[in-house]
Protein backbone atom coordinates (compact mmCIF):
# COMPACT_ATOMS: atom_id res chain seq x y z
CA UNK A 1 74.83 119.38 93.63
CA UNK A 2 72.02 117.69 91.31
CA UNK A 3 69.31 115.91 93.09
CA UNK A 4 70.01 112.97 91.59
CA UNK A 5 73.26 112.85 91.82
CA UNK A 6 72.73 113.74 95.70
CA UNK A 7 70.32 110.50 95.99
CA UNK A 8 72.89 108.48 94.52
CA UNK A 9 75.53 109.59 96.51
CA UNK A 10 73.55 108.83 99.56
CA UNK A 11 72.77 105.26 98.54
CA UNK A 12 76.00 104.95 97.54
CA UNK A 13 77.11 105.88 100.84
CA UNK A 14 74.51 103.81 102.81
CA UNK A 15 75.85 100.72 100.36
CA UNK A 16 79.24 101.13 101.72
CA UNK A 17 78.40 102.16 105.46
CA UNK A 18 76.49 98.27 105.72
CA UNK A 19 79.44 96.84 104.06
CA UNK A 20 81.86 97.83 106.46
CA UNK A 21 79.24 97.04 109.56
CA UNK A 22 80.16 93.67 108.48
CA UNK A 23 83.54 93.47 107.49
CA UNK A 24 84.95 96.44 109.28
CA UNK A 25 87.80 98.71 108.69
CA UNK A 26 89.64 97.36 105.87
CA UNK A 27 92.48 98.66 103.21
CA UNK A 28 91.37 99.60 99.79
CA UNK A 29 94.15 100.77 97.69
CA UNK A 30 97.75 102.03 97.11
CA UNK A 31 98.75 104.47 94.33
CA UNK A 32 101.75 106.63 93.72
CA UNK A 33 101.30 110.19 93.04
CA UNK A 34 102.14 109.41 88.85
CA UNK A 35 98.98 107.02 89.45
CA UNK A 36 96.89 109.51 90.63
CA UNK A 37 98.10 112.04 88.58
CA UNK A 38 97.03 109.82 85.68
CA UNK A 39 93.66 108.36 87.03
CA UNK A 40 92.35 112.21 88.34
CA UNK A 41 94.31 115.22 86.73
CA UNK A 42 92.77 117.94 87.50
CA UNK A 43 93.27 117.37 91.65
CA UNK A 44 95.40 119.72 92.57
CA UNK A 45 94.34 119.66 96.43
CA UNK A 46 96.44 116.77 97.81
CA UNK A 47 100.26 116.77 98.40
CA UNK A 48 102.11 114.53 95.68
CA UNK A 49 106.24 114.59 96.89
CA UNK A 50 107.23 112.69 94.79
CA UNK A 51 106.37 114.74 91.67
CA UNK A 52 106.80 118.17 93.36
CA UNK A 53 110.98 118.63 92.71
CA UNK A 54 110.09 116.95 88.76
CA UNK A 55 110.76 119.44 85.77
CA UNK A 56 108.80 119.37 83.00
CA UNK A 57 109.65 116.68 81.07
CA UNK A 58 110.51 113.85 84.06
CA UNK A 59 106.82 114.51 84.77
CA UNK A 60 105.82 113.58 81.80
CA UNK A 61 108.30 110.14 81.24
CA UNK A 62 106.49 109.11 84.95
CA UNK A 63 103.18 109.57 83.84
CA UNK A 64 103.70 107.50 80.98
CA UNK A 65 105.17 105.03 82.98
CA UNK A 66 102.49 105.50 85.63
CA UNK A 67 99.73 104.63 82.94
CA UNK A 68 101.69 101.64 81.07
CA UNK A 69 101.63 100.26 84.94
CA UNK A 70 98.20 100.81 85.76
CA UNK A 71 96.94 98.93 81.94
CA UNK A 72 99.65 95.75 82.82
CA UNK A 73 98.00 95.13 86.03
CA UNK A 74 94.52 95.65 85.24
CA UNK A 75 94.10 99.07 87.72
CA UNK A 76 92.78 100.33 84.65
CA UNK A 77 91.37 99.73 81.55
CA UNK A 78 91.19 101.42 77.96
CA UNK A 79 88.24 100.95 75.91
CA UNK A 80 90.07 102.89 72.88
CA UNK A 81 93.58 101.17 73.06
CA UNK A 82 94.47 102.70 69.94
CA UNK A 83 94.82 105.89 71.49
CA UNK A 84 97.00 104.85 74.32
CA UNK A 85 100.20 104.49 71.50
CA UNK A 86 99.61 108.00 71.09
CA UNK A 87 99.54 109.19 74.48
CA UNK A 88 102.76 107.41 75.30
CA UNK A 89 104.16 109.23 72.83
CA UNK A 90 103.41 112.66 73.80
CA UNK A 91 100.09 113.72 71.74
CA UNK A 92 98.45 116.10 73.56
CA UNK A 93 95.13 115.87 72.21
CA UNK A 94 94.59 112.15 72.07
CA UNK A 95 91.63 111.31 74.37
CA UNK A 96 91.78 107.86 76.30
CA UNK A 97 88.42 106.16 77.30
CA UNK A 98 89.36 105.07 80.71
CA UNK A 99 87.44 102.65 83.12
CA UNK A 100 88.64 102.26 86.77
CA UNK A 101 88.70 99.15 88.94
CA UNK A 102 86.05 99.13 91.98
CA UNK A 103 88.23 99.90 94.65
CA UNK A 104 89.68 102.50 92.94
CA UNK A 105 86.75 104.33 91.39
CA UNK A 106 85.46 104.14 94.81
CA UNK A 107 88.60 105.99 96.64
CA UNK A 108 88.54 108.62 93.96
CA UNK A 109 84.64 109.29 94.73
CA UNK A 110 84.50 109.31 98.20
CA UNK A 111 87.50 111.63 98.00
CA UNK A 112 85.47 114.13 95.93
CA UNK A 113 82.47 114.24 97.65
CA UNK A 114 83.47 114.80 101.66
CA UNK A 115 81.31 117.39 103.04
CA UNK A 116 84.34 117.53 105.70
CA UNK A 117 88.01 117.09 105.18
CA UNK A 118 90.48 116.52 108.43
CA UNK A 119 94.38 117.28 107.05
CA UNK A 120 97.33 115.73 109.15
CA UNK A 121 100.68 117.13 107.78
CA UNK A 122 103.90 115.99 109.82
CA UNK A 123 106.81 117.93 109.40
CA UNK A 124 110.63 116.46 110.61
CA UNK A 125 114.29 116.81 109.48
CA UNK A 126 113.17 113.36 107.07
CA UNK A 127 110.65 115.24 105.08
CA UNK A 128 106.91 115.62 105.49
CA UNK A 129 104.08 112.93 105.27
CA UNK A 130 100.35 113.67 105.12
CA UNK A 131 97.43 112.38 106.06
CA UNK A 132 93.73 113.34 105.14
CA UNK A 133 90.23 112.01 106.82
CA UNK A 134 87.52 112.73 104.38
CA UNK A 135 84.69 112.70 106.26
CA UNK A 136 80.92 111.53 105.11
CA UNK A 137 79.24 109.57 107.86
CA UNK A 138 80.43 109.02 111.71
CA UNK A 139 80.93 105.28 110.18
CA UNK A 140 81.93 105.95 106.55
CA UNK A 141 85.45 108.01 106.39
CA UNK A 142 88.07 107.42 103.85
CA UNK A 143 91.08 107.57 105.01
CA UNK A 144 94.51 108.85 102.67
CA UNK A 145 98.03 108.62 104.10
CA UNK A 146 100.62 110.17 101.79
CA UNK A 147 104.31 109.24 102.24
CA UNK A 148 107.78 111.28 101.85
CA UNK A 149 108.21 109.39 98.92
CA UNK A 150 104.90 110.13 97.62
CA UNK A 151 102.77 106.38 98.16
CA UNK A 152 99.48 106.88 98.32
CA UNK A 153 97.50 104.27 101.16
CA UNK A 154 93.61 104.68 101.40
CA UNK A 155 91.83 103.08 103.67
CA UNK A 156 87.89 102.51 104.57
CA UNK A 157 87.26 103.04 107.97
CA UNK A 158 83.91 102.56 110.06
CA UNK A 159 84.88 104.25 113.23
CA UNK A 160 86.63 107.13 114.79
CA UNK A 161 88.94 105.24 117.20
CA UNK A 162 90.51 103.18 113.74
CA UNK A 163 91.00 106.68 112.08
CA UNK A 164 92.84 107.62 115.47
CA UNK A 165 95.26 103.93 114.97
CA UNK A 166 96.12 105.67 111.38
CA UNK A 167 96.93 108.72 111.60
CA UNK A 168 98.16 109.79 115.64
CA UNK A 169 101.35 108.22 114.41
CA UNK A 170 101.97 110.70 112.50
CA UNK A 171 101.60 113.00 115.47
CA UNK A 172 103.42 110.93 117.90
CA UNK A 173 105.97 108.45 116.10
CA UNK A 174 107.81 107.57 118.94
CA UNK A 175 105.03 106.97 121.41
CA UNK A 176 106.26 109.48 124.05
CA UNK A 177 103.06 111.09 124.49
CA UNK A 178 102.68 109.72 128.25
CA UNK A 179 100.86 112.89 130.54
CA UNK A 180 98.79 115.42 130.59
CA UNK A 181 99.78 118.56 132.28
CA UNK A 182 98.57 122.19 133.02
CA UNK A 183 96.09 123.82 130.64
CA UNK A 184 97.79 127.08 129.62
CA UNK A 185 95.36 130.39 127.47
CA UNK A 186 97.34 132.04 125.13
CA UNK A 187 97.17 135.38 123.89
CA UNK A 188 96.34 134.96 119.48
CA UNK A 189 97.96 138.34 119.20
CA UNK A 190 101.32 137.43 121.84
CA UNK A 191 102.70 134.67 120.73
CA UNK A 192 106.64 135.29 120.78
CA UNK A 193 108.86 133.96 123.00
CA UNK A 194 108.05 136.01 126.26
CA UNK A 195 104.64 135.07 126.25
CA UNK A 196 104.22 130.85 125.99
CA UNK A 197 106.17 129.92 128.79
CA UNK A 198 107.69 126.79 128.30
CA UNK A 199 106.72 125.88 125.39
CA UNK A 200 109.28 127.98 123.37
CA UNK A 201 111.55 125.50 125.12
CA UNK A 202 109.05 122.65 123.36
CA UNK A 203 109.04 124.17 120.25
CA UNK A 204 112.93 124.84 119.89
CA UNK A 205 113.63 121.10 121.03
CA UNK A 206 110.59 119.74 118.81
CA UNK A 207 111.86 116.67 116.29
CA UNK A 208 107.87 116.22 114.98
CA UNK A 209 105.56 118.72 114.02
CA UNK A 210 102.23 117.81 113.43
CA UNK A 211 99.64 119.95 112.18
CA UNK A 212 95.17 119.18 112.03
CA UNK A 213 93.05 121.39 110.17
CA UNK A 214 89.33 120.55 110.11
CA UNK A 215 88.12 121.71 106.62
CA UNK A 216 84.48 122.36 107.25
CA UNK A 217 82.02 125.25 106.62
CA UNK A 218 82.11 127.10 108.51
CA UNK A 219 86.09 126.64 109.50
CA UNK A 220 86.51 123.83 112.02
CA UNK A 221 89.12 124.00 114.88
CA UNK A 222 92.77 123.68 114.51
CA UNK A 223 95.42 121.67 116.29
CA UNK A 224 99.17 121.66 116.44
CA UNK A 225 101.60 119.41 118.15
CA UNK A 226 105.43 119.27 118.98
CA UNK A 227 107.24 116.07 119.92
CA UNK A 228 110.35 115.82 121.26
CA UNK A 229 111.86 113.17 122.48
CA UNK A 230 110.08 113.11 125.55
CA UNK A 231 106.73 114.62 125.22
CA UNK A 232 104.36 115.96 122.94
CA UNK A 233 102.36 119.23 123.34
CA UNK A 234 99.54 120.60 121.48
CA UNK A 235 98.22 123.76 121.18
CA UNK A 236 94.47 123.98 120.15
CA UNK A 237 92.50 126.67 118.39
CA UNK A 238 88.68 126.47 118.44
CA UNK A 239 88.42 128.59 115.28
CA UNK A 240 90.75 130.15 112.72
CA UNK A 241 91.38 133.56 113.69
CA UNK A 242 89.38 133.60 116.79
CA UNK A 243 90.86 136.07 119.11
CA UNK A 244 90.66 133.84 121.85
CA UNK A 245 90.05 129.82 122.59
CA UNK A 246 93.71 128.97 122.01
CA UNK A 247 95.26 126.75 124.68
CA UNK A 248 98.47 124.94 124.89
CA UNK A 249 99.43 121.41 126.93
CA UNK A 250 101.50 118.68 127.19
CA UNK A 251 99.40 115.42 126.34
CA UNK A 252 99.19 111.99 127.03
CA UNK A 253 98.14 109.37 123.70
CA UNK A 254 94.90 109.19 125.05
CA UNK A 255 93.90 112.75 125.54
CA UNK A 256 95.74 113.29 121.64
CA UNK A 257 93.42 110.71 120.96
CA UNK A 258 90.30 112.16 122.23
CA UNK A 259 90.74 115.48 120.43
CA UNK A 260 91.29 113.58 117.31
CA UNK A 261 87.92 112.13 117.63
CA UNK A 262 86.51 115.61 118.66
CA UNK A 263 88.00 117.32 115.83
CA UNK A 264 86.44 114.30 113.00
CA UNK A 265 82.90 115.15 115.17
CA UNK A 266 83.20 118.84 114.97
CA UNK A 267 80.39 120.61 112.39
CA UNK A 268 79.06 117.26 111.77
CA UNK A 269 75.46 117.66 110.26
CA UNK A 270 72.94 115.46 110.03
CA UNK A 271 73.64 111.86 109.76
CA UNK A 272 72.57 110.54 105.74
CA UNK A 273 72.08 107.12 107.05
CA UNK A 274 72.06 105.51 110.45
């Protein structure tokens, strides 16, 4: 990264960090995936649902409906208005010159520039929802939770335990997460049936799947959980492909909680800012 564009981004960051020291975790902004296909087009990183089953040309009415929705209510504006007429109506070259409201300019920026990423991906017979940490000082994290139906929430957290309120749900919807039991190793290269004990039972009854993934360099650990209806285990991996450090449990909401918190610490450098 330039230098400059470094210093910015850390006084950018500091900026933000003393905001929310005095207002505290606080929403910033809901967009559909149309939006955000619109306002950053060349992400291609992030889930959008709702667009993922669209052909060709239903992509395109959405995004012009997505844009005529973000000019009405003032989400965006266009300094060359002439050109939006011809971007409604399917010119491909016509280039708009787009400025973005503060709250959302701010989401899209603090989404690009995470030195560490923490995915949350739930997986149940209703679909899958996603959720995404981006991580850029123990009190500065952005926070995205993606929907089945492809809405878009952001929020600006200042601590690791209100991360943990947004996104364990989506672990543990049902709140049955109530013990801890026996640690249990297993075996990377064994993992059929006839070697995890009882948690094939876990994973054949399992209505939630949850899956973390620390995106870091290098590779941060990994966590997976299965909830039934009455109990959730995890199974923990200290590295990606590590041919040992895997472990398996059934957990209780705080102990989910606390590896949350480990997982958002893990390959944290340097602090930018106190």
């Amino acid at each position: 990264m330039d230098k400059n564009l470094d210093m910015e981004l850390s006084d950018c960051r500091a900026q933000i960090s003393e905001a929310l020291a005095e207002g505290g975790t606080q929403p910033l902004v809901r967009l559909t995936d149309e939006e955000l296909a619109v306002l950053d087009p060349e992400e291609a990183f992030v889930p959008k649902p709702h667009l993922t089953d669209m052909d060709p040309q239903q992509r395109e009415w959405v995004l012009a409906t997505a844009l005529r929705s973000l000019v009405a209510r003032e989400a965006v504006e266009i300094r060359n208005i002439e050109e939006l007429n011809g971007v409604l109506q399917g010119a491909r070259e016509a280039q708009v010159d787009m400025r973005l409201r503060m709250e959302i300019d701010l989401a899209l920026t603090l989404r690009r520039t995470a030195d560490r990423v923490l995915t949350v991906k739930q997986q149940s017979a209703a679909g899958s929802a996603f959720g995404y940490v981006y991580i850029h000082a123990s009190n500065l994290l952005l926070v995205e939770r993606i929907t089945a139906g492809g809405m878009h929430l952001f929020t600006l957290a200042s601590k690791a335990y209100d991360v943990v309120d947004l996104v364990q749900p989506l672990l543990d919807p049902f709140g049955v997460a109530d013990r801890d039991g026996e640690i249990r190793s297993l075996d990377p290269s064994a993992l059929d049936r006839e070697h995890v004990g009882p948690l094939a039972a876990v994973v054949d009854n399992a209505c939630i799947v949850g899956e973390l993934v620390l995106l870091s360099d290098p590779p941060g650990p990994m966590m997976t959980t299965y909830a039934t209806d009455r109990a959730v285990w995890a199974v923990f991996v200290d590295r990606p492909q590590a041919q040992s450090g895997m472990t398996t449990r059934p957990v209780s909401a705080p102990t989910l909680s606390r590896h949350i918190i480990e997982m958002l610490s893990a390959g944290a450098l340097e602090e930018r800012h106190g």
